[in-house]
Protein backbone atom coordinates (compact mmCIF):
# COMPACT_ATOMS: atom_id res chain seq x y z
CA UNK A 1 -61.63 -10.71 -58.77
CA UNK A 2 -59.85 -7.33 -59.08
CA UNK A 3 -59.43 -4.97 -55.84
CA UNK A 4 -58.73 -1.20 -56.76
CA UNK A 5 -58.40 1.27 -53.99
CA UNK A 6 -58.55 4.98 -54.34
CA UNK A 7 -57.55 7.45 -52.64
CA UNK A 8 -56.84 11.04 -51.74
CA UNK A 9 -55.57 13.16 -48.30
CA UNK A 10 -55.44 16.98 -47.79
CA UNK A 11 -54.99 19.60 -45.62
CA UNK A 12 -56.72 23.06 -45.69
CA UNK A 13 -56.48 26.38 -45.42
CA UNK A 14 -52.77 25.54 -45.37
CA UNK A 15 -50.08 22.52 -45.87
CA UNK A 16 -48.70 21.94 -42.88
CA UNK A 17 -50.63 22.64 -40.21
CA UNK A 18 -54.23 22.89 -41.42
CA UNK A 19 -56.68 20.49 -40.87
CA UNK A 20 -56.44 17.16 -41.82
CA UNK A 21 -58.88 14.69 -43.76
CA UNK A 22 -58.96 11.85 -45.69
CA UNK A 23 -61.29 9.59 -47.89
CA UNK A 24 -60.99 6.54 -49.92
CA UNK A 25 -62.80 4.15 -52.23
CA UNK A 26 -62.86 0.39 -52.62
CA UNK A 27 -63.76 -1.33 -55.69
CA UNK A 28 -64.31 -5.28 -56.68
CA UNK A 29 -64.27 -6.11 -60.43
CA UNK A 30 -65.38 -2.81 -60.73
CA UNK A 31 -68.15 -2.47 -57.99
CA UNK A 32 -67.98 0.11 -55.10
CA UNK A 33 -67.88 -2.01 -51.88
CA UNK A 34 -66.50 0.17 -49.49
CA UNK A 35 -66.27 4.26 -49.19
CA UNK A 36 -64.59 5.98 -46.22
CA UNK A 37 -63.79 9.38 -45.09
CA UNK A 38 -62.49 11.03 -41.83
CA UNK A 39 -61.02 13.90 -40.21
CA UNK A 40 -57.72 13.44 -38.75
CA UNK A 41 -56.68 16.68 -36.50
CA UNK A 42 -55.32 20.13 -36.80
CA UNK A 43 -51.91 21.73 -36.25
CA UNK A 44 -48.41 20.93 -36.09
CA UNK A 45 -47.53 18.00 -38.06
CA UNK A 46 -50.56 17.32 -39.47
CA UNK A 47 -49.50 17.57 -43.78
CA UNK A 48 -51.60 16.23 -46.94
CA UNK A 49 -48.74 13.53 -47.16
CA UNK A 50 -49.83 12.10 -43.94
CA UNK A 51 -53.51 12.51 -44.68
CA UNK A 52 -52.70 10.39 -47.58
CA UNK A 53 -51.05 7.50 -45.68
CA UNK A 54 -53.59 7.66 -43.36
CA UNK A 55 -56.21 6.94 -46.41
CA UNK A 56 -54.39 4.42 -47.72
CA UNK A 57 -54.12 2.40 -44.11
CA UNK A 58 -57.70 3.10 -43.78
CA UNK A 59 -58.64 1.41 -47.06
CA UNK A 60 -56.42 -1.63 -45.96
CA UNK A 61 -57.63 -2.64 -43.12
CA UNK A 62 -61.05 -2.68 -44.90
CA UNK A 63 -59.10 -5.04 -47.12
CA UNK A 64 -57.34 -7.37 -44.41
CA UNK A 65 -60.95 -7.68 -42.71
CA UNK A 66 -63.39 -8.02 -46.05
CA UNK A 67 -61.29 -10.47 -47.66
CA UNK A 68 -59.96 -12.15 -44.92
CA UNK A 69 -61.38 -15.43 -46.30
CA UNK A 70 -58.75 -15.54 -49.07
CA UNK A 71 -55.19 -15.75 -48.49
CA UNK A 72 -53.24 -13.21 -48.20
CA UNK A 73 -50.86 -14.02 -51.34
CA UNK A 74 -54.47 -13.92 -53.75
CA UNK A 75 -55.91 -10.64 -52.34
CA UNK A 76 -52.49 -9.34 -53.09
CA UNK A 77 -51.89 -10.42 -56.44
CA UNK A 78 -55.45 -9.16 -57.26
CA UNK A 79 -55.23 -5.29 -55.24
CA UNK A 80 -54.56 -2.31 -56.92
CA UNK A 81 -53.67 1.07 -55.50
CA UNK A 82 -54.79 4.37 -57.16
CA UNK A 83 -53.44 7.47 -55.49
CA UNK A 84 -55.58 10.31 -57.25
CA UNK A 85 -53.57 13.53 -55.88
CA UNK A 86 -50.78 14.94 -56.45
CA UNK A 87 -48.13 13.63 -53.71
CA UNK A 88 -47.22 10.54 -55.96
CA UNK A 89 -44.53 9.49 -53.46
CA UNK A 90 -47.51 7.84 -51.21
CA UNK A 91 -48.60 5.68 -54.20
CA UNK A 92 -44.90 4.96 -55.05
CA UNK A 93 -44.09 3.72 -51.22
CA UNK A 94 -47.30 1.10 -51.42
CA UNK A 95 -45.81 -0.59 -54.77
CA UNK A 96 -42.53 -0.42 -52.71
CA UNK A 97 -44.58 -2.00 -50.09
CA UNK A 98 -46.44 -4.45 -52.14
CA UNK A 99 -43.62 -5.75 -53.80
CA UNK A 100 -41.93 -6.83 -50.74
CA UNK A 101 -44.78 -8.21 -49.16
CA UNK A 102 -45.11 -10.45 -52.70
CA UNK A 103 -41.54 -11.35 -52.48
CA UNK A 104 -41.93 -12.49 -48.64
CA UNK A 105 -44.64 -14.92 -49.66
């Protein structure tokens, strides 16, 4: 079983302060199990970086409650994150994230 999420965050007419949305994609061995998409707010504060962690937090609590009947060290070793945008720190701060969450297992 392979677990590949995608996803993307922006903010329009303008970064900060526009407004805020998100939307993501889970596959399984290829298969689409899972699409979201929301709108997060407007103003102050409100940037396509944090539209992108709040994509990526989205897509993993799908994960923590569709696979929940695995363990946790197996969903892991078999999840893959794909930012597709162009604020490649988000995707670098999950393999930060999932390589200390491996290590603590």
């Amino acid at each position: 079983m392979k677990i590949s999420v995608y996803f993307d965050g922006l903010t329009e007419p303008k970064n900060p302060g526009g407004y805020g949305t998100y939307g993501f994609v889970v596959k399984v061995d290829g298969e689409v199990v899972k699409r979201g998409k929301g709108f997060i707010g407007k103003g102050a504060g409100i940037t396509n970086n944090v539209c992108e962690y709040i994509a990526l937090l989205r897509a993993l609590e799908y994960r923590e409650g569709a696979f929940s009947q695995y363990r946790r060290s197996e969903v892991l070793r078999r999840f893959t994150a794909c930012n597709k945008s162009d604020a490649r720190r988000v995707a670098s701060e999950e393999r930060k994230s999932a390589r200390a969450s491996q290590a603590c297992l």
